[in-house]
Protein backbone atom coordinates (compact mmCIF):
# COMPACT_ATOMS: atom_id res chain seq x y z
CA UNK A 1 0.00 0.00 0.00
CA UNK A 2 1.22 3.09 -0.96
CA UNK A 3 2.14 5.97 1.80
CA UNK A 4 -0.36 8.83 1.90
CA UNK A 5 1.35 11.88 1.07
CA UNK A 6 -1.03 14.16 2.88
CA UNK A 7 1.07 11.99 6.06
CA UNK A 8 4.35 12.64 4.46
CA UNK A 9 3.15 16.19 4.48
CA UNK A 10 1.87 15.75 8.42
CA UNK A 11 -1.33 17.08 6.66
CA UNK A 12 -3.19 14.30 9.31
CA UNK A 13 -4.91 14.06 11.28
CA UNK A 14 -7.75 15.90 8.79
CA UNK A 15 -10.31 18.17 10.58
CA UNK A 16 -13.85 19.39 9.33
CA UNK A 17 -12.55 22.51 9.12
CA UNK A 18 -9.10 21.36 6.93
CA UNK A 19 -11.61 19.70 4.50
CA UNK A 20 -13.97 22.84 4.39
CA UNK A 21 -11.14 25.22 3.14
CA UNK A 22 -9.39 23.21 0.70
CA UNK A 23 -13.04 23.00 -1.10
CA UNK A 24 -13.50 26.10 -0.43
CA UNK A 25 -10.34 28.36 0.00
CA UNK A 26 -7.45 26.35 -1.88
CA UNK A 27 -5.32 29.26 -1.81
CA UNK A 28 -5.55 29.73 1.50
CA UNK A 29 -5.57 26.10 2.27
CA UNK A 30 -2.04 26.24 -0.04
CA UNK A 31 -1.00 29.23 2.21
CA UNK A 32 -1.82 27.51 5.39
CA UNK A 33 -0.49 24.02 5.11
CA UNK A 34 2.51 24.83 2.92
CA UNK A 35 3.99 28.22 3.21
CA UNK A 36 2.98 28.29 7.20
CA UNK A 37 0.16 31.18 6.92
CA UNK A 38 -1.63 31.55 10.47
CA UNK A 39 -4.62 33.58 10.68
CA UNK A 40 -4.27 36.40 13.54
CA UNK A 41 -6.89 36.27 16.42
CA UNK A 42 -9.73 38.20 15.96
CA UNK A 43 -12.60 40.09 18.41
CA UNK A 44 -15.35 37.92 16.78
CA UNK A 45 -13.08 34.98 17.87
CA UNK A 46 -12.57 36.10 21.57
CA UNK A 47 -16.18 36.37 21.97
CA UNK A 48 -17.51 33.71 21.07
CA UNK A 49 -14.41 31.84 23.10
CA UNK A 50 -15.72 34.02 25.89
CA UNK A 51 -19.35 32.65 25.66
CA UNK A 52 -18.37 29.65 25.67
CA UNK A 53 -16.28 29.51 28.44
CA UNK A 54 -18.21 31.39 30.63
CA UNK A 55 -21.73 29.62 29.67
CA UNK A 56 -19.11 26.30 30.67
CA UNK A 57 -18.82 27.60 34.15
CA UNK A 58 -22.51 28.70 34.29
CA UNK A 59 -23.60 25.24 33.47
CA UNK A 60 -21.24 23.50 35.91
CA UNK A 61 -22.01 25.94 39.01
CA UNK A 62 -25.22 26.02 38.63
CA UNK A 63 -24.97 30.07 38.22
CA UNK A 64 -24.54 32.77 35.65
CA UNK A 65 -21.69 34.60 36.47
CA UNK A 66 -22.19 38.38 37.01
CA UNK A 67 -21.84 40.97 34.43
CA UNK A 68 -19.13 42.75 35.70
CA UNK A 69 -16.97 39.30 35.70
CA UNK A 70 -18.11 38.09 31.74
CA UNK A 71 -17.04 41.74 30.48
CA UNK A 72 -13.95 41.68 32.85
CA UNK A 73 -13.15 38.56 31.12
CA UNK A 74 -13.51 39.84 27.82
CA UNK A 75 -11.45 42.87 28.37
CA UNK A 76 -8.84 40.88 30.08
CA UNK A 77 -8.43 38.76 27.11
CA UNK A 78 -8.93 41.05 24.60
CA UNK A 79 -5.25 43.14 26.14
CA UNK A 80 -3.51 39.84 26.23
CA UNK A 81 -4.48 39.42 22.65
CA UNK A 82 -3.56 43.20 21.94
CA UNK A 83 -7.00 43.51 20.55
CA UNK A 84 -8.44 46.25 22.94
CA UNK A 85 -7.82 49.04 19.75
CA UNK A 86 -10.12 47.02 17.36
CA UNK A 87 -12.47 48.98 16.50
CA UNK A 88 -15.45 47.05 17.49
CA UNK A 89 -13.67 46.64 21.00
CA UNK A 90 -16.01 48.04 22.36
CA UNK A 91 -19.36 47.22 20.76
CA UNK A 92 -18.81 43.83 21.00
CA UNK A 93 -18.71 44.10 24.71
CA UNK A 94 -22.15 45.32 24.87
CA UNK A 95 -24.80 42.93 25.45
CA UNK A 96 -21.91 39.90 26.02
CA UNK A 97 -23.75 39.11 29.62
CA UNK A 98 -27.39 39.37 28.19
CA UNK A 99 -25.69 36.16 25.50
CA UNK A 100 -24.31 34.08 28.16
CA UNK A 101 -27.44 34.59 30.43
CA UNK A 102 -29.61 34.07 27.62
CA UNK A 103 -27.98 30.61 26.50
CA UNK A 104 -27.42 29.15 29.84
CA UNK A 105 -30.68 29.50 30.06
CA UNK A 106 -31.47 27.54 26.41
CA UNK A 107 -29.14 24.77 27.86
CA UNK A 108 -30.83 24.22 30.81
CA UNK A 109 -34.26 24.27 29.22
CA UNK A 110 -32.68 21.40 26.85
CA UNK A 111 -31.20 19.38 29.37
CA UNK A 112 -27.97 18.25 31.54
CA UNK A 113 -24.46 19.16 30.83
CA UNK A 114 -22.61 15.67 30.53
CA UNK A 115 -19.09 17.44 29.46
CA UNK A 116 -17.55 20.32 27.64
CA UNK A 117 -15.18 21.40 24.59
CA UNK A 118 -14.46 17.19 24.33
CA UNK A 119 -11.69 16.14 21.69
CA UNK A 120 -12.89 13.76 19.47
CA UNK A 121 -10.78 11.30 17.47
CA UNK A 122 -12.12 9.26 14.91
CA UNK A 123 -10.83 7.39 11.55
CA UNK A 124 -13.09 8.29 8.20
CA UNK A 125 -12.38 4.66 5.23
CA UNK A 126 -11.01 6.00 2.05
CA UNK A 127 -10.19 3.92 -0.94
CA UNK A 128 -8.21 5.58 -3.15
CA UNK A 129 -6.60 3.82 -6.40
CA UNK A 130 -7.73 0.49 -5.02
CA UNK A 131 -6.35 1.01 -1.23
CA UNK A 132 -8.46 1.41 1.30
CA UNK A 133 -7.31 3.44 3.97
CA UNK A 134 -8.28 4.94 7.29
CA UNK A 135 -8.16 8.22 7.47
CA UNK A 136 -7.39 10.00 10.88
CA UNK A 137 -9.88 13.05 12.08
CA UNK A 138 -9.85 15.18 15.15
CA UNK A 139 -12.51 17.67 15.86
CA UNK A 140 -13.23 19.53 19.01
CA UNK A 141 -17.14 19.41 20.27
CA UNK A 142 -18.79 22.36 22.12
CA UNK A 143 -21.24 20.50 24.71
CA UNK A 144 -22.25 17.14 25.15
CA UNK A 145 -25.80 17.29 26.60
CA UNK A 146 -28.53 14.81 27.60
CA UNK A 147 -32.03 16.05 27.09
CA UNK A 148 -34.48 15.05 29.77
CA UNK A 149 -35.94 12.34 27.72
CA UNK A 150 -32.43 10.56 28.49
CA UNK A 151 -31.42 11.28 24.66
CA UNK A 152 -27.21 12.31 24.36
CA UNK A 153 -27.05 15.05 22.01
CA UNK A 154 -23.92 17.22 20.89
CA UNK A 155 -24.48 20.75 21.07
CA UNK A 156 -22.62 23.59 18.52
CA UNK A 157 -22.77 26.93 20.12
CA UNK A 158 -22.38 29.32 17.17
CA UNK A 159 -22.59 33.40 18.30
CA UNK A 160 -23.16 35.66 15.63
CA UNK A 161 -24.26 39.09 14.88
CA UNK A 162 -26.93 37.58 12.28
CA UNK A 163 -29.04 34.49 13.06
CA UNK A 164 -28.72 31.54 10.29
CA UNK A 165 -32.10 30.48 8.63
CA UNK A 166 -30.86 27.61 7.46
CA UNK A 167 -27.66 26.17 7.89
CA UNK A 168 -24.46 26.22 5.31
CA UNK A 169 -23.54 22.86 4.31
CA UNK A 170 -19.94 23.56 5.69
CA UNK A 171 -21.22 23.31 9.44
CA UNK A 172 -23.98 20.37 8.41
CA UNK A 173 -20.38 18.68 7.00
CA UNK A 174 -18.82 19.47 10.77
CA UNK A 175 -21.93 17.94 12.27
CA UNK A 176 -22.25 15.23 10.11
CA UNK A 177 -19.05 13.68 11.34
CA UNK A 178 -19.25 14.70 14.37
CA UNK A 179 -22.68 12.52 14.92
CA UNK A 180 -20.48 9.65 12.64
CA UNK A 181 -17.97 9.77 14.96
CA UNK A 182 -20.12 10.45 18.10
CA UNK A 183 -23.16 7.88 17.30
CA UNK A 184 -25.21 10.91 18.77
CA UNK A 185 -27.61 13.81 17.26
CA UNK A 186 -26.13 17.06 16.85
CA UNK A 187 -27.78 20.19 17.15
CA UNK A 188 -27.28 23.66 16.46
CA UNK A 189 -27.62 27.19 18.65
CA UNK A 190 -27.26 30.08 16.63
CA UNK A 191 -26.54 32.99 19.67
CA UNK A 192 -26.46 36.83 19.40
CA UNK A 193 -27.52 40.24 20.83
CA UNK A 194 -29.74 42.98 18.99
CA UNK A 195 -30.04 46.61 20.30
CA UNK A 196 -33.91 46.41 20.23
CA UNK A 197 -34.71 42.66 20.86
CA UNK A 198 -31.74 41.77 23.42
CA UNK A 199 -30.74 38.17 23.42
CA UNK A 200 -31.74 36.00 20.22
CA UNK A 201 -31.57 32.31 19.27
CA UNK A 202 -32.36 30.07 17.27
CA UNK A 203 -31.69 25.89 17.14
CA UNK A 204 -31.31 24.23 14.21
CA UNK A 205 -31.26 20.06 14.41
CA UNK A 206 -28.68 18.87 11.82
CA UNK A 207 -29.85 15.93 9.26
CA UNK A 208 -27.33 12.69 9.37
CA UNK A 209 -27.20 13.67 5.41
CA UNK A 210 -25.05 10.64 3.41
CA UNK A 211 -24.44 12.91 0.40
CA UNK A 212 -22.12 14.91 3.37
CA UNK A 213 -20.28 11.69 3.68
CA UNK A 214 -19.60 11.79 0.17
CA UNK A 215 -18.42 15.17 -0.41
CA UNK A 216 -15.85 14.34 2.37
CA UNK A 217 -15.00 11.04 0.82
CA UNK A 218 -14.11 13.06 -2.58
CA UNK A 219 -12.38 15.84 -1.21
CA UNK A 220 -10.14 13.15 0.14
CA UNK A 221 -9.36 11.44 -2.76
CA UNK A 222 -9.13 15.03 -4.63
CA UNK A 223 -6.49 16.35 -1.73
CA UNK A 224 -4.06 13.50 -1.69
CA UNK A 225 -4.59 12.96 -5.87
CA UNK A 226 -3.18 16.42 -6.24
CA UNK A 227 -0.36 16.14 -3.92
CA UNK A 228 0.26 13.08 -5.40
CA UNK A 229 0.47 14.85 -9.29
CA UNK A 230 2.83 17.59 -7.41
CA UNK A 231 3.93 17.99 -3.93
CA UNK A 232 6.04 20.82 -4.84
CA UNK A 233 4.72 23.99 -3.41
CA UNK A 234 6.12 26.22 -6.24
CA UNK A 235 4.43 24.02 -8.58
CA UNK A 236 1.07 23.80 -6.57
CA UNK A 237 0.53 27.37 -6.52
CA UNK A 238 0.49 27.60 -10.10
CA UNK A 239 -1.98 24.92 -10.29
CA UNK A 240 -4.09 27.23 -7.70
CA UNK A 241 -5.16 30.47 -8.56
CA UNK A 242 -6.53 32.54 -6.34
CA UNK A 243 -10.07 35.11 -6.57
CA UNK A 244 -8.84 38.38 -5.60
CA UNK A 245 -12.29 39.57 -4.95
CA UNK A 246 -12.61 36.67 -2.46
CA UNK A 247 -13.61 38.03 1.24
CA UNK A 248 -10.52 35.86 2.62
CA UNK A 249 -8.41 38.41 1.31
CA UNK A 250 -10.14 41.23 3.50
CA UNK A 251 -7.69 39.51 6.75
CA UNK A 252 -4.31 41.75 5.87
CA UNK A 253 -1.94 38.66 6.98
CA UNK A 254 -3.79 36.43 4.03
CA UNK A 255 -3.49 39.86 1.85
CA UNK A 256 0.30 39.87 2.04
CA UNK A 257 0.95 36.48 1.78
CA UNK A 258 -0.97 35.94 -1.31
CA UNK A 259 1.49 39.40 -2.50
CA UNK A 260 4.61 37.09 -1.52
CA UNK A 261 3.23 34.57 -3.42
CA UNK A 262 1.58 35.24 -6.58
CA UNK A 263 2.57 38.47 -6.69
CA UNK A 264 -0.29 39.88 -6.63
């Protein structure tokens, strides 16, 4: 059987999120995994890592912490990060407690906190020119609940300034393996804060869709297939041509990397 060259490349394990972009984003996935691109920490980030840390703590002492504490937090963070000059420092801070209040009190309406922001490691069966191989995924889970019915349930807590009708097939493809993996229903919880309504939600139950597992399957066989026509990373990023009116390019790190590397 011959080696995988996304291993020679330590491209594994794979994550949801590693598949997502290379459908997606191949220039950045190119900039990422091969010319060592990270993507600076971000306001929208620390937030939502604030939520759901502090909604963690709610859930496992039994009480919302006050507001003064949740906004202390985020401040704290936010000058460790250097992040306190962003511009939207300080309207993201507004309304931060009314979110974590708001969803600890969704969570406990759903049911019992069994564990938090749980590693998962999992193997996804690839054949790919007549090997079959197992593919090694990690992916990091939110909260693992059980409902008062007795049902285990995983639970992605998503904040955002707009709340998602629907969902985009790039988080169903998250939750899809994540139930694979898990062998439990995963649901959605869309979070945010609105000057005139306050806290809003909205749940979304994801569909164990089998197409999913066969977008994943192909992107699989398309990754390593390409590495396996060039592996050279000057030759791969002529093979990948990037969309300079793609949003991606709006993060000034990604900006001047893709200048360093295509020149343009």
């Amino acid at each position: 059987m011959k080696k995988l060259k996304l291993e020679e490349h330590g491209l594994l394990p794979l994550s949801p999120s590693h598949i997502n972009r290379f459908i997606t984003e191949k220039p950045i996935w190119l900039l990422r995994k091969f010319y060592g691109m990270t993507s600076p920490y971000n306001l929208n980030m620390l937030r939502g890592h604030i939520v759901e840390e502090q909604v963690e703590i709610a859930l496992k002492e039994g009480k919302t912490p006050a507001k003064e504490t949740v906004v202390q937090h985020y401040q704290n963070k936010a000058k460790q990060s250097n992040l306190q000059k962003d511009e939207k420092y300080e309207s993201l801070q507004v309304g931060l407690h009314d979110i974590v209040a708001g969803t600890v009190d969704q969570l406990n309406d759903f049911g019992t906190l069994i564990s938090a922001q749980d590693w998962l490691k999992f193997n996804f069966k690839v054949e790919i020119d007549s090997d079959v191989y197992d593919i090694p995924f990690t992916g990091r889970t939110d909260f693992h609940m059980e409902t008062k019915e007795g049902e285990r349930v995983i639970v992605d807590l998503k904040t955002t300034a707009q709340l998602k009708s629907f969902v985009p097939w790039s988080t169903r493809l998250q939750q899809v393996l994540y139930a694979r993996a898990t062998n439990f229903r995963t649901s959605l919880l869309y979070v945010g804060y609105g000057k005139r309504d306050g806290f809003k939600h909205k749940w979304h139950d994801v569909d164990n869709d089998p197409r999913i597992l066969s977008i994943v399957q192909q992107t699989i066989v398309s990754m390593e297939k390409l590495l396996r026509i060039t592996d050279d990373k000057e030759l791969l990023k002529q093979l990948i041509v990037p969309n300079p009116d793609d949003w991606s390019w709006n993060d000034p790190v990604a900006y001047r990397m893709r200048k360093e590397v295509w020149g343009w």
